[in-house]
Protein backbone atom coordinates (compact mmCIF):
# COMPACT_ATOMS: atom_id res chain seq x y z
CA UNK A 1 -19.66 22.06 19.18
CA UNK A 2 -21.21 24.42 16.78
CA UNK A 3 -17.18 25.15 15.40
CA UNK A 4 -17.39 21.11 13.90
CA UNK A 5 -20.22 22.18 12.26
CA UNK A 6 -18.40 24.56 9.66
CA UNK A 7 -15.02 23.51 10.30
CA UNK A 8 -15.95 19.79 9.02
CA UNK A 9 -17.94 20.96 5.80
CA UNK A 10 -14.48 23.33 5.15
CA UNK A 11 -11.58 20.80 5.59
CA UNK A 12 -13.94 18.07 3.18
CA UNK A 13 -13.66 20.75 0.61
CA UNK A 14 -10.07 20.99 1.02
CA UNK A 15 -9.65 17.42 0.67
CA UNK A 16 -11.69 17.42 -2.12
CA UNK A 17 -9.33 20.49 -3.90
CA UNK A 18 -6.35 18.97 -2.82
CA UNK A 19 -7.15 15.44 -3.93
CA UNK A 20 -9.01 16.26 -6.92
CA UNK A 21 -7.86 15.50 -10.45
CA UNK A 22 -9.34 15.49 -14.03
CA UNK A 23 -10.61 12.41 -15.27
CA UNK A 24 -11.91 10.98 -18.17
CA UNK A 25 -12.41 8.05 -20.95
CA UNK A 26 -11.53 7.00 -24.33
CA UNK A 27 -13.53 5.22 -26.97
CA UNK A 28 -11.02 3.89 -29.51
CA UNK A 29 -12.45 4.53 -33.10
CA UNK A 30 -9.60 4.00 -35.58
CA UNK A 31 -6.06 2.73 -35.79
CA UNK A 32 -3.90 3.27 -33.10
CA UNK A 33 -0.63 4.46 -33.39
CA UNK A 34 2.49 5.33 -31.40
CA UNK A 35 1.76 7.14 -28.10
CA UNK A 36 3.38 10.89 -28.04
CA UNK A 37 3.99 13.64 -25.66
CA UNK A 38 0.73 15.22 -24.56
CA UNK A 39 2.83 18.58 -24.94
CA UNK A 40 2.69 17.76 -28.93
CA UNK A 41 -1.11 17.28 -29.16
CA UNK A 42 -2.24 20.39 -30.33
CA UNK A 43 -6.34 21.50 -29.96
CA UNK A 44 -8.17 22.25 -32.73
CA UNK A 45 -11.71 24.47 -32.56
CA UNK A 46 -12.22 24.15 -36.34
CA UNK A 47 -11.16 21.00 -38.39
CA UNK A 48 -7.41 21.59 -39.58
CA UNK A 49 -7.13 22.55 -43.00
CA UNK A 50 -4.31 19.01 -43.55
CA UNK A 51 -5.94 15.86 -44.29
CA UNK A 52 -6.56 14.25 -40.97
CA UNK A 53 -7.47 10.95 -38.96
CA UNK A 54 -10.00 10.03 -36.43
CA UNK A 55 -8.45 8.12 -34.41
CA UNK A 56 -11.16 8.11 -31.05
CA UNK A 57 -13.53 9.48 -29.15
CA UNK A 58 -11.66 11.62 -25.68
CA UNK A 59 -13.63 13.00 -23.10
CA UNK A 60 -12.09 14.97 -19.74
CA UNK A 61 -13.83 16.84 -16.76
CA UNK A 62 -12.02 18.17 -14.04
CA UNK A 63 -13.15 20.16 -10.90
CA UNK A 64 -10.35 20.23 -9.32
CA UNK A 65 -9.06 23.83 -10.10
CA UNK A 66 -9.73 27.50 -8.07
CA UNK A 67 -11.87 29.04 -10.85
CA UNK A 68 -13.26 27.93 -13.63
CA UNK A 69 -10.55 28.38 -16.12
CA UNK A 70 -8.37 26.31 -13.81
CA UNK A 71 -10.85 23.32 -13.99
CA UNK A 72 -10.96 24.27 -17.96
CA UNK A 73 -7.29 23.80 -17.83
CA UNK A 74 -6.77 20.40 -15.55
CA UNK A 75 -9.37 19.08 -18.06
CA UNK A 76 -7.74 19.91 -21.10
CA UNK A 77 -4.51 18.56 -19.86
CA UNK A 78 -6.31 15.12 -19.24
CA UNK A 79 -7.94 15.61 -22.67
CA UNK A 80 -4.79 15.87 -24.22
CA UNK A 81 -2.89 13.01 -22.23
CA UNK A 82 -5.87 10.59 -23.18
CA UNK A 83 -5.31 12.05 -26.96
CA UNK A 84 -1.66 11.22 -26.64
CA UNK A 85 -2.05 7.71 -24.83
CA UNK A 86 -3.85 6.80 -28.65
CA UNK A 87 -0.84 8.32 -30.84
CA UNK A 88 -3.24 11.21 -31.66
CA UNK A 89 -1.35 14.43 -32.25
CA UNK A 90 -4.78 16.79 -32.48
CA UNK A 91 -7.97 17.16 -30.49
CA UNK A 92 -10.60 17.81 -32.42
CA UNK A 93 -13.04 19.98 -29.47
CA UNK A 94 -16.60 19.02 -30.16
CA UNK A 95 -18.26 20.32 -26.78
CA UNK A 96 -17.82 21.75 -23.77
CA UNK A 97 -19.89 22.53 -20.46
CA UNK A 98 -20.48 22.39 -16.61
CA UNK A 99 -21.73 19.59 -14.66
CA UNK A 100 -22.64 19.35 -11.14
CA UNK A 101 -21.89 16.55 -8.63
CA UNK A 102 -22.91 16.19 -5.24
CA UNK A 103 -20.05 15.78 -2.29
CA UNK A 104 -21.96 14.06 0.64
CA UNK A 105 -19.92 13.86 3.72
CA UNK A 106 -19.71 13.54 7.60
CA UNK A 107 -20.80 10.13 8.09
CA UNK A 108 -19.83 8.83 11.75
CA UNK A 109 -19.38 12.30 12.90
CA UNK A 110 -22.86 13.54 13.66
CA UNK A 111 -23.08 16.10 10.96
CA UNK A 112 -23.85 15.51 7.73
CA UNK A 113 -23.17 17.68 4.64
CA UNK A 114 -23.82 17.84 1.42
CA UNK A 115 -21.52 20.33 -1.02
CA UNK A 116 -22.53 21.01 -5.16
CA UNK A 117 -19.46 20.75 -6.78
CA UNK A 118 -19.54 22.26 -10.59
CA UNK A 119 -16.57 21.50 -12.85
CA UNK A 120 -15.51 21.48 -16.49
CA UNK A 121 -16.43 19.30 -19.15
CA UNK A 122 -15.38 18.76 -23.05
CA UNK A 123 -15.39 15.97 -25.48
CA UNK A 124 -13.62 16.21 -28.55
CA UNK A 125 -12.35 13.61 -31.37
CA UNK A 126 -9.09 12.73 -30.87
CA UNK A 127 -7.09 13.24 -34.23
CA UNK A 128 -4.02 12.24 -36.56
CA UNK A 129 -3.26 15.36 -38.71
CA UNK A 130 -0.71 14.45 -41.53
CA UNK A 131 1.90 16.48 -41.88
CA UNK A 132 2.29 17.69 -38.33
């Protein structure tokens, strides 16, 4: 019996990797306009030197990836599709940082578990640079 005991708290992570995906929201700010490509939605660290638009507000977290950097990187792909979805051709990052859930699982079984999960945040302003 003991083997349920760390076999169940190990296949719930799993699950949890495996079925995991970044996720987000968007708070519409300014005209939208044509949906692109996520590929063509470029991020920006420092306001671009063109005259630009502000066209919402994206956010993404993701914990879904092996290491950090691949939870940075499922959450800047939502970040970007979410950008894209708008017509938005920048991302304008305005923060980034970690935030901890709680995975409670094992209900019906007998053992309970509870597993901190930390993942990736940003927000950013999703942008229209002219020219681009």
């Amino acid at each position: 019996m003991k083997t349920y005991g760390i076999l169940l708290p190990l296949i719930a992570l799993a699950l949890m990797v495996i079925e995991g995906c970044a996720s987000g929201s968007t708070i519409i700010m300014g005209n939208v306009r044509p949906p692109v490509a996520s590929e063509q939605v470029k991020i920006y660290l420092e306001p671009p030197s063109s005259a630009y638009e502000i066209i919402g507000l994206v956010n993404a977290s993701s914990d879904s990836g092996w290491t950090e950097q691949g939870d940075m990187n499922y959450a800047i792909q939502e970040l970007k599709k979410r950008a894209a979805k708008i017509g938005a051709n920048g991302v304008l990052i305005m923060s980034s940082g970690d935030e901890t859930t709680t995975y409670v699982g094992g209900y019906g079984t007998g053992y309970n578990y509870v597993v901190p999960v930390t993942g990736k945040t940003i927000q950013a302003k999703a942008i229209f640079v002219e020219g681009k």
